[in-house]
Protein backbone atom coordinates (compact mmCIF):
# COMPACT_ATOMS: atom_id res chain seq x y z
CA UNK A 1 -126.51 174.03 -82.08
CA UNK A 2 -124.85 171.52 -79.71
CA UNK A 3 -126.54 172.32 -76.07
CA UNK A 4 -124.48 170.15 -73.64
CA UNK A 5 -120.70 169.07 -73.97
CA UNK A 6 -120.25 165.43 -75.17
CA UNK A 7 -119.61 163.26 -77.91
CA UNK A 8 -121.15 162.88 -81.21
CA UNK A 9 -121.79 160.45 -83.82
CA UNK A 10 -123.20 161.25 -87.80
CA UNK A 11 -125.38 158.65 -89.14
CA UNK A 12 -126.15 159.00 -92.36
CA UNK A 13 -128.40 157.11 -94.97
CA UNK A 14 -126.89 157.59 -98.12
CA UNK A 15 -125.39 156.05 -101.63
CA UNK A 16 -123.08 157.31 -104.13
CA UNK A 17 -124.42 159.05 -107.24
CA UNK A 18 -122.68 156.80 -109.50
CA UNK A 19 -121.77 153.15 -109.58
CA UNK A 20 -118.82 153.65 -108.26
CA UNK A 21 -117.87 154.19 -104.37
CA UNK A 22 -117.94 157.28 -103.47
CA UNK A 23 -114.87 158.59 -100.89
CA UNK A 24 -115.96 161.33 -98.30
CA UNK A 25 -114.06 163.12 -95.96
CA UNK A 26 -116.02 164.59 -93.21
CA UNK A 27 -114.80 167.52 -91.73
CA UNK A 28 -116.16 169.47 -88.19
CA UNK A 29 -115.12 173.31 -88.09
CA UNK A 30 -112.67 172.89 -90.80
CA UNK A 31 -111.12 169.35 -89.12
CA UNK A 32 -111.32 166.23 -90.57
CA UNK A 33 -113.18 163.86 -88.56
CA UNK A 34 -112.58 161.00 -90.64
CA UNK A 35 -113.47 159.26 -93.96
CA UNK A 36 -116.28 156.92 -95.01
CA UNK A 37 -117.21 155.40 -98.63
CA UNK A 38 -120.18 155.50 -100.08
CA UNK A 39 -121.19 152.63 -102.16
CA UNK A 40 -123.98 153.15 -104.90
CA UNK A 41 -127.03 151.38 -102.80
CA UNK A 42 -128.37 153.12 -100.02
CA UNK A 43 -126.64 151.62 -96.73
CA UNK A 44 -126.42 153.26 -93.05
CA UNK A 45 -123.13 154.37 -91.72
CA UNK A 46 -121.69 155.74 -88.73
CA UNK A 47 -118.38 158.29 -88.02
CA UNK A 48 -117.66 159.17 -84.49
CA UNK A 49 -117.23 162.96 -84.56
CA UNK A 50 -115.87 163.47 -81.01
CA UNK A 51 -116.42 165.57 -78.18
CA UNK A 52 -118.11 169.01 -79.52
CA UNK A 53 -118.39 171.44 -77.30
CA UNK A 54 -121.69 173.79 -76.65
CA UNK A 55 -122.42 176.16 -79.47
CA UNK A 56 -122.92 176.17 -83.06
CA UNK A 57 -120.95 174.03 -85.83
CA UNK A 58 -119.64 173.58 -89.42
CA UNK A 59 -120.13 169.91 -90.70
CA UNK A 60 -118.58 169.75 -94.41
CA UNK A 61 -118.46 166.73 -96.47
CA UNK A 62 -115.79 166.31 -99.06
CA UNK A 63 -116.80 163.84 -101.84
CA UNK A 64 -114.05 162.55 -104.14
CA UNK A 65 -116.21 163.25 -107.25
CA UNK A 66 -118.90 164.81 -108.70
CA UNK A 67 -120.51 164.07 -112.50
CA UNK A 68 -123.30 165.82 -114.12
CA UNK A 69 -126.17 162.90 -114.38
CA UNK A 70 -126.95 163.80 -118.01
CA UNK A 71 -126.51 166.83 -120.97
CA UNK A 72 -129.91 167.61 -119.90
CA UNK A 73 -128.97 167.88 -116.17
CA UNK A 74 -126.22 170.09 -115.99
CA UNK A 75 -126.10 169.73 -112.00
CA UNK A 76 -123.16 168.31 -110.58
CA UNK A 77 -124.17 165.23 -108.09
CA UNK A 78 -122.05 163.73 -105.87
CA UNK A 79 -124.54 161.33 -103.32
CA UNK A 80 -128.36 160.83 -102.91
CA UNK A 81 -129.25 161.32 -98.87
CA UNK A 82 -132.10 159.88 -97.14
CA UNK A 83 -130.87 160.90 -93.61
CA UNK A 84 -127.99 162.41 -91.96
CA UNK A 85 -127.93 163.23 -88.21
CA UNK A 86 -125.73 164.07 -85.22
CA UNK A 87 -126.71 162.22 -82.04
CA UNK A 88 -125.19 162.03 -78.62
CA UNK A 89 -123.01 159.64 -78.09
């Protein structure tokens, strides 16, 4: 839960599942905060999120695409994460 009133920023260290970029809307409490693209190497990025108040919230992130990596793995992928964090501002 946010604690104190302020701005925010998501980093994340990710990479598309595929070769192919990956487009993501990020939404907070059902608002889009913005897009990013994932490319398919592991890079940092950055999306301001705004000011959230104090209180819990809903971070959703709406990939373009999914794909099942193989008949043998049904699961449908979208990105690989290696860290994903909101930070003051």
């Amino acid at each position: 839960p946010v604690r104190r009133a302020g701005p925010r920023v998501l980093e994340l260290r990710a990479r598309a599942a595929e070769t192919r970029p990956q487009p993501v809307e990020v939404l907070v409490d059902g608002r889009s905060a913005g897009q990013l693209v994932l490319e398919p190497n592991f890079r940092d990025r950055t999306l301001e999120l705004g000011q959230l108040e104090p209180g819990e919230h809903t971070l959703t992130l709406r990939f373009g695409y999914q794909r099942a990596p193989s008949k043998a793995d049904p699961r449908p992928l979208a990105a690989a994460f290696e860290r994903a964090a909101i930070v003051t501002k």
